[in-house]
N, C-alpha and C. Protein backbone atom coordinates (compact mmCIF):
# COMPACT_ATOMS: atom_id res chain seq x y z
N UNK A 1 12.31 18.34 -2.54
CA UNK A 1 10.98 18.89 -2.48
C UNK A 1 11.07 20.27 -1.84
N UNK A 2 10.14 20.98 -2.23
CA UNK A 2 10.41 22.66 -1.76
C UNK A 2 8.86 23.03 -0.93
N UNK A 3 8.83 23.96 -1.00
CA UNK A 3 7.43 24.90 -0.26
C UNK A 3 6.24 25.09 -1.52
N UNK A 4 5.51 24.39 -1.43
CA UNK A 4 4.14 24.52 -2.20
C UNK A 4 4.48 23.11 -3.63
N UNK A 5 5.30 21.94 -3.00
CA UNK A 5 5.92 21.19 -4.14
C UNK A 5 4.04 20.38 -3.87
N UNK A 6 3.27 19.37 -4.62
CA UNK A 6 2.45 18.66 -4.67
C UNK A 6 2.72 16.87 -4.44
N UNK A 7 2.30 16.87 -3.41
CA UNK A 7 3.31 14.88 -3.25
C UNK A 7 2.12 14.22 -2.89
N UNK A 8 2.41 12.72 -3.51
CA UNK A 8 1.37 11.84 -3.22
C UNK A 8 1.80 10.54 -2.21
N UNK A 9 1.52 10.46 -1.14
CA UNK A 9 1.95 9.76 -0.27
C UNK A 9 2.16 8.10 -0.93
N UNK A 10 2.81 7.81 -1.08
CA UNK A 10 3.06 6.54 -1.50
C UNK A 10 4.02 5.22 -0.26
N UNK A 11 3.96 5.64 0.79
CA UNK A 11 4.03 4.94 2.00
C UNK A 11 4.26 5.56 3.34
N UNK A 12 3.27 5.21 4.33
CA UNK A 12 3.65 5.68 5.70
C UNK A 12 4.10 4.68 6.52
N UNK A 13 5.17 5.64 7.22
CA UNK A 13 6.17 4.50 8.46
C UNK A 13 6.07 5.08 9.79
N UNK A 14 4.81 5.61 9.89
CA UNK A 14 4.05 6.40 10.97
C UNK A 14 2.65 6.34 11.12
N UNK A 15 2.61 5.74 12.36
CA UNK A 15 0.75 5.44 11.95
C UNK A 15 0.41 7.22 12.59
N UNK A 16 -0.41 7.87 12.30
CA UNK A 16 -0.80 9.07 12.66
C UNK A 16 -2.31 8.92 13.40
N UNK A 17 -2.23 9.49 14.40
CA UNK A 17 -3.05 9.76 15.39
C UNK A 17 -4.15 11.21 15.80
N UNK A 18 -4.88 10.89 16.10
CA UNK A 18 -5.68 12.41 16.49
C UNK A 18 -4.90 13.03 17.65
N UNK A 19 -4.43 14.03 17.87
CA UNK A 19 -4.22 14.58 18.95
C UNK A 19 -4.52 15.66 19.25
N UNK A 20 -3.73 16.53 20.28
CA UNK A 20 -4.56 18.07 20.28
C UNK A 20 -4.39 19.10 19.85
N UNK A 21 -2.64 18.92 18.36
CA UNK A 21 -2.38 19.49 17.94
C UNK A 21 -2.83 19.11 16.31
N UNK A 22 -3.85 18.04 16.04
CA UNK A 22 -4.18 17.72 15.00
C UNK A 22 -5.37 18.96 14.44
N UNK A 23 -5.43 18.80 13.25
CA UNK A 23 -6.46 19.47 12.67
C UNK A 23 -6.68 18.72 11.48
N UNK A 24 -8.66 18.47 11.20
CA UNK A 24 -8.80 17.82 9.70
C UNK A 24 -9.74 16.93 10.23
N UNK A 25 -10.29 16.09 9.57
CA UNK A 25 -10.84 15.11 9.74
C UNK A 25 -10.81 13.90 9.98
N UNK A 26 -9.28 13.77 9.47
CA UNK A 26 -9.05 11.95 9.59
C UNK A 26 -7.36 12.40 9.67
N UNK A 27 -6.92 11.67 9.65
CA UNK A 27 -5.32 11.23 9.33
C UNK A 27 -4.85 10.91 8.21
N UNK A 28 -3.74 11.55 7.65
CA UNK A 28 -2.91 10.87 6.52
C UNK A 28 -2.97 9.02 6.23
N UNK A 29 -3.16 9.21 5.06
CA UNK A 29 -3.28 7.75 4.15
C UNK A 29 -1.98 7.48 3.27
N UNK A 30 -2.32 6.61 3.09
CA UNK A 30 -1.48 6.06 1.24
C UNK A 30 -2.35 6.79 0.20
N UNK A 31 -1.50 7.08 -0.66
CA UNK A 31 -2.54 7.74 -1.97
C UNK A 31 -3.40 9.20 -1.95
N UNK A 32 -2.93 9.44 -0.66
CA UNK A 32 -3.37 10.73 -0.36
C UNK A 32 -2.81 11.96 -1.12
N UNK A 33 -2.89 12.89 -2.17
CA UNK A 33 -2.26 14.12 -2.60
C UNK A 33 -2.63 15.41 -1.52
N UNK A 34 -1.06 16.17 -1.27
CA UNK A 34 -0.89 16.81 -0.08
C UNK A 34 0.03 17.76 -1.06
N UNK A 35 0.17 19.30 -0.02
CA UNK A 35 0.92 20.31 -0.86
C UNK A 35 1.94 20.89 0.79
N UNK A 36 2.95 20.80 0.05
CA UNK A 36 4.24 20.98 1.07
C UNK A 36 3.85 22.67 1.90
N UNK A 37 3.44 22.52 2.60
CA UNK A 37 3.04 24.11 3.49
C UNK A 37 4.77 24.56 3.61
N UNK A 38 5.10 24.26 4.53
CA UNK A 38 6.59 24.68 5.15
C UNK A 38 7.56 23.62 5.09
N UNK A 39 8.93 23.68 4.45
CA UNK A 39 10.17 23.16 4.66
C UNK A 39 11.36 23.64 5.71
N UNK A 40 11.67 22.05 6.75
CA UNK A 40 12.19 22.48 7.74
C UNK A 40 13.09 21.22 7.11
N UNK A 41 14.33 21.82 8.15
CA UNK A 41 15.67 20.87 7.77
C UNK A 41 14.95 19.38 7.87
N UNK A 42 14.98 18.51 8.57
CA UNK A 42 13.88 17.40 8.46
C UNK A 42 13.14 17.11 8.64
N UNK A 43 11.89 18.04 8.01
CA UNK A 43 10.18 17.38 8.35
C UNK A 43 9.99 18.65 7.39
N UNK A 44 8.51 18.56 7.49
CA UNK A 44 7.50 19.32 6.06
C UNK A 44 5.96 19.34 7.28
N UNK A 45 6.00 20.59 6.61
CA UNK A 45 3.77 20.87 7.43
C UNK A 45 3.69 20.28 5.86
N UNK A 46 2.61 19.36 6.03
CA UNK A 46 1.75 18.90 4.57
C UNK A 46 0.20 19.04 5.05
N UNK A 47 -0.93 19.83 4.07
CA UNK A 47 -1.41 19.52 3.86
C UNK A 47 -2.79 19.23 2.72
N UNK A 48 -3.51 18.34 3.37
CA UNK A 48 -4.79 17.59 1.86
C UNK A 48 -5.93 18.31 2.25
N UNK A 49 -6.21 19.20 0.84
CA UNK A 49 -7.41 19.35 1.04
C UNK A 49 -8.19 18.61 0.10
N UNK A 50 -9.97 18.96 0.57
CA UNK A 50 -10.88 18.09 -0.62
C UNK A 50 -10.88 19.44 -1.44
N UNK A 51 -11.79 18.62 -3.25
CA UNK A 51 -12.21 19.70 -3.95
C UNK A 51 -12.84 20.70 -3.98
N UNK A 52 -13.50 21.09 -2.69
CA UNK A 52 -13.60 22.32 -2.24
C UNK A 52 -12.67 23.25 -1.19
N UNK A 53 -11.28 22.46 -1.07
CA UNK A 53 -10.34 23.20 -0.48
C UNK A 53 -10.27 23.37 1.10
N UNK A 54 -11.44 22.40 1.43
CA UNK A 54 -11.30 21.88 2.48
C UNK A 54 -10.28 21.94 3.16
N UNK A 55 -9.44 21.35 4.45
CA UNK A 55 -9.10 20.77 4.78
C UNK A 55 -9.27 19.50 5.48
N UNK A 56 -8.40 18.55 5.19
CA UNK A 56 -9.06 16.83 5.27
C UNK A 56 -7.80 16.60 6.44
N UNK A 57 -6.89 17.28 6.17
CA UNK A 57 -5.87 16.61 7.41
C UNK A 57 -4.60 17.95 7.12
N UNK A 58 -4.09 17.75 8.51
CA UNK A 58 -2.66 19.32 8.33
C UNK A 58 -1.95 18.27 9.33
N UNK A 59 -0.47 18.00 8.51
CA UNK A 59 0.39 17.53 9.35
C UNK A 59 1.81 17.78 9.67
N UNK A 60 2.58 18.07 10.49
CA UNK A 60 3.88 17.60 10.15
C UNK A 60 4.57 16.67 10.31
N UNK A 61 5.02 15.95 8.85
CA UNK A 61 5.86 14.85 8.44
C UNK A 61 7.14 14.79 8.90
N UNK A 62 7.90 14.36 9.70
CA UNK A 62 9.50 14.00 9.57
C UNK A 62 9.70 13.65 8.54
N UNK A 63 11.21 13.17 7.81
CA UNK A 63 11.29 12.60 6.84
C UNK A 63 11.08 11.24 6.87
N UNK A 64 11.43 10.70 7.43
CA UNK A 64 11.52 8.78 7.88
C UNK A 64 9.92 8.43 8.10
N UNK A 65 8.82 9.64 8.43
CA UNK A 65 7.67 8.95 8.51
C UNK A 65 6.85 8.64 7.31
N UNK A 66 7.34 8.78 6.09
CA UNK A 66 6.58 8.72 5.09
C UNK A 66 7.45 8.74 3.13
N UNK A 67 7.04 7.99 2.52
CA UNK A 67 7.52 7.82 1.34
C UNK A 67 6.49 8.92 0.54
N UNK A 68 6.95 9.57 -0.10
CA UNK A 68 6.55 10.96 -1.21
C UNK A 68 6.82 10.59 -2.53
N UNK A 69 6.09 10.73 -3.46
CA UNK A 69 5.99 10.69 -5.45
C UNK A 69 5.29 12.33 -5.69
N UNK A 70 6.80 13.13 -5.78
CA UNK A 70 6.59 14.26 -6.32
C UNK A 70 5.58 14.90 -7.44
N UNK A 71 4.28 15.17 -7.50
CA UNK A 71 3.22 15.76 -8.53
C UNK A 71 3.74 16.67 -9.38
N UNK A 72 3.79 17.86 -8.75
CA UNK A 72 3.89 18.66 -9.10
C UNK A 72 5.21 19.76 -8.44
């Protein structure tokens, strides 16, 4: 997966939390479509916006916290 790849969360092994570095409304789901912001050796900034481009959640993923199905 690269920088601006499109992934649809298809399992988390991280429950995600509000904190004070969170931004968005809620927390990452299952089934959620997210767009790869930044690639770091292991983890990714992801995030979902709504159809107005919102933002719904900005995170960074490790790799181990989450299963990805490449979109786009």
């Amino acid at each position: 997966m690269k920088q601006y790849s499109v992934v649809k969360i298809t399992e988390l092994n991280t429950v995600f939390k509000a904190h004070e570095n969170s931004f968005g409304s809620r927390s990452p789901r299952v089934g959620d479509i997210a767009t790869i912001l930044d690639v770091y050796e292991d983890a990714y900034d992801l995030e979902c916006s709504d159809s107005d481009g919102v933002t719904i959640w900005l995170e960074m993923f490790n790799t181990s916290d989450a299963t990805f199905e490449l979109i786009e």
